[in-house]
Protein backbone atom coordinates (compact mmCIF):
# COMPACT_ATOMS: atom_id res chain seq x y z
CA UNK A 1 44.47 -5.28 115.78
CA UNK A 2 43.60 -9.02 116.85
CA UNK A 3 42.26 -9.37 120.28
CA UNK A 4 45.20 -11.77 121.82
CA UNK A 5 43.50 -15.44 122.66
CA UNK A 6 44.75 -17.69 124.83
CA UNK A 7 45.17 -21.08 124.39
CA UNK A 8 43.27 -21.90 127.89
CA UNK A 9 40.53 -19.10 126.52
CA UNK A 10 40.20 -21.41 123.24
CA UNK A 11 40.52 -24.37 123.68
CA UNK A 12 38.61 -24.94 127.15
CA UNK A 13 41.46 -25.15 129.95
CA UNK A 14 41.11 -27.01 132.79
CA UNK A 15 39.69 -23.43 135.08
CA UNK A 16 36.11 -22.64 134.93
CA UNK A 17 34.62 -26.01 134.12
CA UNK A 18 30.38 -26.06 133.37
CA UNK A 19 28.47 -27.77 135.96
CA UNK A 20 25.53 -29.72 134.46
CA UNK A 21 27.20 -29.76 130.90
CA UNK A 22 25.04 -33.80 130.41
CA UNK A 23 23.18 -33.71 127.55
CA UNK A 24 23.73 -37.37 125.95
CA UNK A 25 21.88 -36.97 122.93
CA UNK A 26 17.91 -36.83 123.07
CA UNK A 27 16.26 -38.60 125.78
CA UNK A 28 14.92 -42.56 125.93
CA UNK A 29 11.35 -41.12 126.67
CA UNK A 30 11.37 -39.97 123.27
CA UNK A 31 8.94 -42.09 121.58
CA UNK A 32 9.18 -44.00 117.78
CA UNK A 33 6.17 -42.38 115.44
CA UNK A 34 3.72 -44.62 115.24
CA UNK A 35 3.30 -46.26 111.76
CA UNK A 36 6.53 -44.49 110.84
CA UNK A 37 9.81 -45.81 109.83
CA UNK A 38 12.83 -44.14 111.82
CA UNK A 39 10.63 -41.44 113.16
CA UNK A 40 11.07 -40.22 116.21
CA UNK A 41 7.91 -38.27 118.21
CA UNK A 42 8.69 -35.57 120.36
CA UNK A 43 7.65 -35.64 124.09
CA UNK A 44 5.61 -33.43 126.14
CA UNK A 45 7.02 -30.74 128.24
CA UNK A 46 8.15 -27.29 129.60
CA UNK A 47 11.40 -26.28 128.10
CA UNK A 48 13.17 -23.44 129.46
CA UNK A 49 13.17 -19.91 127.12
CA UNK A 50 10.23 -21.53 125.01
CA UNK A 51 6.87 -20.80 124.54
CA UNK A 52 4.10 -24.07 125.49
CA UNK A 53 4.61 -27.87 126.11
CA UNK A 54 2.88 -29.58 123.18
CA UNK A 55 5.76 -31.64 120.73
CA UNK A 56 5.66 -30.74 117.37
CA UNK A 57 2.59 -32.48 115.31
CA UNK A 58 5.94 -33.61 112.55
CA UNK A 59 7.76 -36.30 113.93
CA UNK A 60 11.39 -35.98 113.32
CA UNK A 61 13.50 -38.10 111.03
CA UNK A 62 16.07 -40.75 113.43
CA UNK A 63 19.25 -38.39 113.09
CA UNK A 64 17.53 -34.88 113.08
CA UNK A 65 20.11 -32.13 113.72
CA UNK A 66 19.85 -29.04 115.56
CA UNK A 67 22.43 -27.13 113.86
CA UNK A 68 22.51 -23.91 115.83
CA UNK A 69 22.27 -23.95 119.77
CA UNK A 70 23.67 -21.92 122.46
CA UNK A 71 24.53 -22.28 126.19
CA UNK A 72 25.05 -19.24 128.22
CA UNK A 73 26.76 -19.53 132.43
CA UNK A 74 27.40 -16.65 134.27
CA UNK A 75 30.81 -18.39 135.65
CA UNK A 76 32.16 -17.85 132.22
CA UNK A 77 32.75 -13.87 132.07
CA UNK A 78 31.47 -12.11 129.09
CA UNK A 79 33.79 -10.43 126.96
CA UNK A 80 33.73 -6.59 127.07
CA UNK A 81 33.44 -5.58 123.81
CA UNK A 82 30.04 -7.50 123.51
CA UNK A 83 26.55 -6.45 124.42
CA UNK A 84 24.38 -9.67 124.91
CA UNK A 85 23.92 -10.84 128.40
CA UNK A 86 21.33 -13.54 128.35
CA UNK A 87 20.51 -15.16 131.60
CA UNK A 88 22.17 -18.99 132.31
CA UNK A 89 20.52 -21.52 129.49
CA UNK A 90 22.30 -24.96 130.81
CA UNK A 91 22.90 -28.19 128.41
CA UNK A 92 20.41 -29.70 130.40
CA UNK A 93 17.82 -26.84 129.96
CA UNK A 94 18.65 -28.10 125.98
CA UNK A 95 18.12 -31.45 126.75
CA UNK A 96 14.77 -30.54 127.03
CA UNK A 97 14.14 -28.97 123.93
CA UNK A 98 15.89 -31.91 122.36
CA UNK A 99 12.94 -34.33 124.03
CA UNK A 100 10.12 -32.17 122.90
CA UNK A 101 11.29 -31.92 119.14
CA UNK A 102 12.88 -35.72 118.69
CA UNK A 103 16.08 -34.35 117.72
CA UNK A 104 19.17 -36.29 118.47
CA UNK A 105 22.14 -34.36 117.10
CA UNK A 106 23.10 -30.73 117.57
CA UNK A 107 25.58 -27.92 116.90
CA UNK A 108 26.98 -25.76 119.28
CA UNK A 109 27.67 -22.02 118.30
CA UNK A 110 29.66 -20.22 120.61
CA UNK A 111 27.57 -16.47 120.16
CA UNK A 112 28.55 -13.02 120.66
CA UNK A 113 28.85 -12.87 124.18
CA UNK A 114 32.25 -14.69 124.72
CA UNK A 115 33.86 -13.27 122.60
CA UNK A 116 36.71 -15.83 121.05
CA UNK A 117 36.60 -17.82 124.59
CA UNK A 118 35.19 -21.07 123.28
CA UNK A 119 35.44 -22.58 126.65
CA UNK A 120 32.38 -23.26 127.01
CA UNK A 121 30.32 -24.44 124.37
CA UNK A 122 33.95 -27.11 124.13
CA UNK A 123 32.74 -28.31 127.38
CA UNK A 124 29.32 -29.14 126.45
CA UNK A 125 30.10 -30.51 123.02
CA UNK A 126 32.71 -32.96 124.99
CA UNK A 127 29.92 -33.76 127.60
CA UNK A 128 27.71 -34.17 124.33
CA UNK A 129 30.46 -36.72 123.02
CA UNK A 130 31.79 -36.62 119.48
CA UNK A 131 28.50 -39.29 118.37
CA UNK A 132 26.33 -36.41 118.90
CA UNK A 133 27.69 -33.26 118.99
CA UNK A 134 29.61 -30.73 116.22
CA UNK A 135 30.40 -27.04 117.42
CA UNK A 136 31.48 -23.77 115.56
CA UNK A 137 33.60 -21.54 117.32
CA UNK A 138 34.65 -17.97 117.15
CA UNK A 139 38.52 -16.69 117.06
CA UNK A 140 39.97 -13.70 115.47
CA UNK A 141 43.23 -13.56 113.60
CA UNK A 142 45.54 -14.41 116.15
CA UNK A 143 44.48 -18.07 116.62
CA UNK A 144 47.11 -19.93 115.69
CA UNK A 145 47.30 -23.05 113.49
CA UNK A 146 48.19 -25.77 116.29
CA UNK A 147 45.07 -23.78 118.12
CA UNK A 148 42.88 -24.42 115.25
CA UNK A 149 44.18 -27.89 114.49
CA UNK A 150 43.13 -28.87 118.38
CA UNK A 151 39.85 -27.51 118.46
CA UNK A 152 39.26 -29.71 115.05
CA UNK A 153 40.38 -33.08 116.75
CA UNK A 154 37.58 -31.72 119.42
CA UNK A 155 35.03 -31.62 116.57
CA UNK A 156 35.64 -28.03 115.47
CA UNK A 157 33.95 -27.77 111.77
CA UNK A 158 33.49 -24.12 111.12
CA UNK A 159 34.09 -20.47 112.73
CA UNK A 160 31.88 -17.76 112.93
CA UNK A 161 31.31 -14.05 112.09
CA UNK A 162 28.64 -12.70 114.14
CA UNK A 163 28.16 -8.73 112.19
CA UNK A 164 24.83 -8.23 113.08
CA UNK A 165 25.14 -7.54 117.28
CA UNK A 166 28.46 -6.02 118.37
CA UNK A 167 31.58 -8.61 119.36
CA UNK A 168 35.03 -9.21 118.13
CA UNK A 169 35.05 -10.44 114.68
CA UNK A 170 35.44 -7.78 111.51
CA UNK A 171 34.14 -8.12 107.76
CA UNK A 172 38.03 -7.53 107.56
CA UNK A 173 39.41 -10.72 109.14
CA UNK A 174 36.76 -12.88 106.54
CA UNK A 175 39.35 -13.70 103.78
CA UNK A 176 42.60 -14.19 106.10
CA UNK A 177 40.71 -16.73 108.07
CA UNK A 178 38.69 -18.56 105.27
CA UNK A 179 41.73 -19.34 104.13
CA UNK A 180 43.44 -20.53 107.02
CA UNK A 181 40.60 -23.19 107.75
CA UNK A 182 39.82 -24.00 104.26
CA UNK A 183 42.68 -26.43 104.81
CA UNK A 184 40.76 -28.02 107.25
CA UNK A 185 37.59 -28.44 105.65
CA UNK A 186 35.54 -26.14 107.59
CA UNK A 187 32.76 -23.29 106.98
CA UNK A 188 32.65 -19.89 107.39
CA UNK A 189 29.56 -19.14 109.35
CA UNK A 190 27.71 -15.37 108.73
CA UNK A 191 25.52 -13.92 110.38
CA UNK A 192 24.60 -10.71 108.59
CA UNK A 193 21.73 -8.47 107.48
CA UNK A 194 20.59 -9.19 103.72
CA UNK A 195 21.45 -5.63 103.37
CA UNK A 196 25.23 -6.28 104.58
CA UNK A 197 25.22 -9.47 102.60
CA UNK A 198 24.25 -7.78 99.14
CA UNK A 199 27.13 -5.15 99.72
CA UNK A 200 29.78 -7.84 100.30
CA UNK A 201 28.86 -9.99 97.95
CA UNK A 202 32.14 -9.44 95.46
CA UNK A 203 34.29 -10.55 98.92
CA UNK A 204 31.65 -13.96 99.23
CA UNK A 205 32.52 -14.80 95.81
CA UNK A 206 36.30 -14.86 96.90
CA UNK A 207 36.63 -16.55 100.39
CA UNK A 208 38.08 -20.12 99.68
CA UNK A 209 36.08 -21.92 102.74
CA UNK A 210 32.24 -22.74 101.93
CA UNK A 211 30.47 -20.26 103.10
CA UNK A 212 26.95 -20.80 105.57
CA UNK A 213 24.66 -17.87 106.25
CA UNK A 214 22.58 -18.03 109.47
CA UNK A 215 18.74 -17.57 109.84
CA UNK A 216 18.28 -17.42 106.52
CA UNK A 217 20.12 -14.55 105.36
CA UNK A 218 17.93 -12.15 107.85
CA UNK A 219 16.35 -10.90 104.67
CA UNK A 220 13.60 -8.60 105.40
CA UNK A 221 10.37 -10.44 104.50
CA UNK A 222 8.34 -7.92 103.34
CA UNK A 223 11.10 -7.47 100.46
CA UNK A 224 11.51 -11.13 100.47
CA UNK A 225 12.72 -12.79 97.06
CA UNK A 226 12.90 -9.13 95.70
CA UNK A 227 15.59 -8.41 98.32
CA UNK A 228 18.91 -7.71 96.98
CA UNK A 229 20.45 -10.44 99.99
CA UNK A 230 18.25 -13.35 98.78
CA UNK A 231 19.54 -13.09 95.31
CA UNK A 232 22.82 -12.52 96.76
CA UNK A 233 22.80 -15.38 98.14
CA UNK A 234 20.94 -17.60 95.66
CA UNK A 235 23.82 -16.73 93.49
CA UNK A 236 26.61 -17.96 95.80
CA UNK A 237 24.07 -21.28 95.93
CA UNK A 238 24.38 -21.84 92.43
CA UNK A 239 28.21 -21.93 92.53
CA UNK A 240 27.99 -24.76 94.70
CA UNK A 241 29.67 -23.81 98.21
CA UNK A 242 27.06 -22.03 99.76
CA UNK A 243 25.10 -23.38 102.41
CA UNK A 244 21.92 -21.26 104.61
CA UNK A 245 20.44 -22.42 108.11
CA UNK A 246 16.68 -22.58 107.31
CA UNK A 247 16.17 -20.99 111.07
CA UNK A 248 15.22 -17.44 113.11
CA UNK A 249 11.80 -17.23 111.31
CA UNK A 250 10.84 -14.47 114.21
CA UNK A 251 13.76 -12.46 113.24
CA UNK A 252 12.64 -10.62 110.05
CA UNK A 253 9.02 -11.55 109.71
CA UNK A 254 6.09 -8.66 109.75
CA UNK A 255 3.57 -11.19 110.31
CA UNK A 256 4.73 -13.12 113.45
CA UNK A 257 3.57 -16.42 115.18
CA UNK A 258 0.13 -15.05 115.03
CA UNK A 259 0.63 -15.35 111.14
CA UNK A 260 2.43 -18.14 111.13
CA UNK A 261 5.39 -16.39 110.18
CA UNK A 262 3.83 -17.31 106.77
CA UNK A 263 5.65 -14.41 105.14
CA UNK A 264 9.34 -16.41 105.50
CA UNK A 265 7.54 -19.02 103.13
CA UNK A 266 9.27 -17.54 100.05
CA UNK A 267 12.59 -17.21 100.84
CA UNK A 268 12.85 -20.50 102.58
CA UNK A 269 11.85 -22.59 99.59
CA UNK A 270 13.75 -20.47 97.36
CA UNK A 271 16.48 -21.49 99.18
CA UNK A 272 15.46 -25.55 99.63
CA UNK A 273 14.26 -25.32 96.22
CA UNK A 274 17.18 -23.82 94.65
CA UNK A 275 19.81 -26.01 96.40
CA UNK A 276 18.19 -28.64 98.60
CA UNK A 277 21.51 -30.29 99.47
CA UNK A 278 22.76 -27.23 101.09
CA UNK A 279 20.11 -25.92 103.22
CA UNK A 280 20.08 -27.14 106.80
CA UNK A 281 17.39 -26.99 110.15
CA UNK A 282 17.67 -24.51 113.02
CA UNK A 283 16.36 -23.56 116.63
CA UNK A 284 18.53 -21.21 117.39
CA UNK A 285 17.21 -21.91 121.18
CA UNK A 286 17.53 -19.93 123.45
CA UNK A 287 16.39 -17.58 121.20
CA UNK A 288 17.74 -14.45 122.77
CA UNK A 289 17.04 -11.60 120.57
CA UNK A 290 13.72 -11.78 121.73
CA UNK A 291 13.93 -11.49 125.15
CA UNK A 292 9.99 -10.12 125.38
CA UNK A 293 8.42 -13.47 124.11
CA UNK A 294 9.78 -16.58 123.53
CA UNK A 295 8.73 -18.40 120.19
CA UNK A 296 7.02 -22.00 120.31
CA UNK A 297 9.85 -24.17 119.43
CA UNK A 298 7.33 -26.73 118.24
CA UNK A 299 5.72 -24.56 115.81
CA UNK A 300 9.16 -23.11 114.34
CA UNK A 301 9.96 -27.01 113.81
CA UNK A 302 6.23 -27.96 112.52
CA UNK A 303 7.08 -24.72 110.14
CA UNK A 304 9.36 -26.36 108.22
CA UNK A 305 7.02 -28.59 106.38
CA UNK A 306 5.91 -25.39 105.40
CA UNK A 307 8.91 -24.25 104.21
CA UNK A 308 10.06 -27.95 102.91
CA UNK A 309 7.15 -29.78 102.08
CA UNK A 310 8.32 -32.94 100.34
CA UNK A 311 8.96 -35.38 103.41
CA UNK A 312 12.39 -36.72 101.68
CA UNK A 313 13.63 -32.85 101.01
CA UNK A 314 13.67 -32.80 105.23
CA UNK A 315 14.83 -35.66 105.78
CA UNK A 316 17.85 -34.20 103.67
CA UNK A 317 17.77 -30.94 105.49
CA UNK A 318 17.14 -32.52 108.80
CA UNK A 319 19.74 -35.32 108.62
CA UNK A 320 21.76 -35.59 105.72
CA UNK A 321 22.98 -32.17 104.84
CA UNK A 322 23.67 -32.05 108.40
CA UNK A 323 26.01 -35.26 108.40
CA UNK A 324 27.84 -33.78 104.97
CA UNK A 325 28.37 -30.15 106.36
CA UNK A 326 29.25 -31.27 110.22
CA UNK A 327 31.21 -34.60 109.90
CA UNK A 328 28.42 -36.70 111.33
CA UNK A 329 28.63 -40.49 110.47
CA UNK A 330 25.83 -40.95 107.80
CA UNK A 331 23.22 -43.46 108.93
């Protein structure tokens, strides 16, 4: 049965409001790449929950998109039936990473931890302001449709379905609500192990809602474009709905950051290869499945010339897809 959710819980009463939530898009001391048109250099700097200072070497298109971001505060209670408990990661802490990588949009994902309170991640995305700032949320199947139809005037484009760590959302509740916010034009959002995804793939090819898989469809990468998941998943590309976040390159690899993660090569160009208009950019900061040892932020963004290495392809992944999938005005 449905975990009841209130409408404060939601949609972001007026209670428990985040301190600090500022993050105006990416800072003025972001500098324009020299010799580049609407290129944007990264700056210099610590950045909370990432590894070194340097700015990625790839300047970032005017536009670039984080597309999946968290914010965690202890003021917000966690919900019970979770098990992540990562320690406070403000909108300002992000505002960081935003300066060192020359992004300038983002999307907030409300994770695992909250359960279906949204609260939140709605208050940074309105501190954010609607020029900068998209957010998927998380509910279960007693939202109702006024509940749904709010959080979309707050910018609202997709829910997710976290099935990888434990929370409150069920492979069962994946057709009722694709269908319920198919009428709104949002995503589904999955996060699931390639082997879950190749065992549900016959309920993929039904939901109604596009469908987005996170990190790219945590395939394991010593299987790679073999994997049962990838061609999962390459299929559901080919019909056209289908979207993956080209992100969490530390999350499957066998080679790590001291190879690169070299061995995600594969599968992400499969993927921007295969369907380069639905493949979007990730940090997935603050990164908190690995709680041992951060990742370089800069070198999981510099990565993605390895993984896209025509400069127009990123710009599509980087800005465009981002505007199509998230409602962003298209500059």
């Amino acid at each position: 049965m449905a975990h009841p959710q209130s409408r404060r819980a939601i949609l972001g009463g007026a209670g428990l409001v985040a301190a600090g939530c500022v993050l105006r898009g990416v800072s003025a001391s972001a500098q324009p790449a020299a010799g580049a048109t609407d290129m944007v250099r990264g700056v210099a700097g610590p950045v909370k929950f990432s590894t070194g200072t340097a700015p990625p070497r790839t300047p970032a298109p005017a536009l670039a998109t984080d597309c999946h971001h968290h914010v965690y505060d202890a003021r917000f209670p966690a919900d019970p039936r979770t098990q992540l408990r990562p320690p406070d990661a403000s909108p300002e802490d992000y505002r960081a990473l935003a300066r060192r990588l020359g992004t300038q949009r983002s999307v907030l994902v409300t994770p695992s931890t909250y359960g279906t309170d949204n609260r939140l991640h709605l208050q940074a995305m309105r501190e954010l302001g609607p020029e900068r700032a998209r957010m998927v949320a998380v509910v279960d199947t007693s939202v109702t449709d006024a509940q749904l139809r709010e959080m979309h005037e707050a910018g609202v484009r997709g829910i997710r379905f976290n099935l990888v760590q434990a929370g409150v959302t069920t492979v069962d509740m994946l057709e009722p609500l694709s269908a319920r916010v198919q009428a709104l034009g949002w995503h589904t959002q999955i996060h699931m192990l390639g082997d879950q995804i190749a065992e549900h793939e016959a309920l993929f090819m039904r939901l109604p809602a596009p469908i987005v898989f996170d990190h790219l469809g945590r395939i394991p990468m010593d299987k790679g474009v073999e994997h049962a998941g990838y061609k999962t998943v390459r299929r559901l590309m080919e019909r056209g709905r289908t979207w993956v976040k080209l992100s969490g390159a530390y999350m499957d690899t066998k080679v790590g950051p001291a190879g690169r993660w070299s061995d995600t090569v594969p599968v992400a160009q499969g993927y921007a290869t295969g369907a380069p208009e639905r493949c979007v950019w990730a940090s997935d900061w603050p990164h908190v499945t690995e709680p041992a040892e951060k990742p370089d932020d800069a070198a999981l963004f510099d990565l993605l010339t390895d993984w896209v290495p025509d400069e127009a392809a990123r710009k599509r992944v980087l800005v465009d897809n981002p505007a199509t999938l998230y409602g962003f005005a298209k500059g």
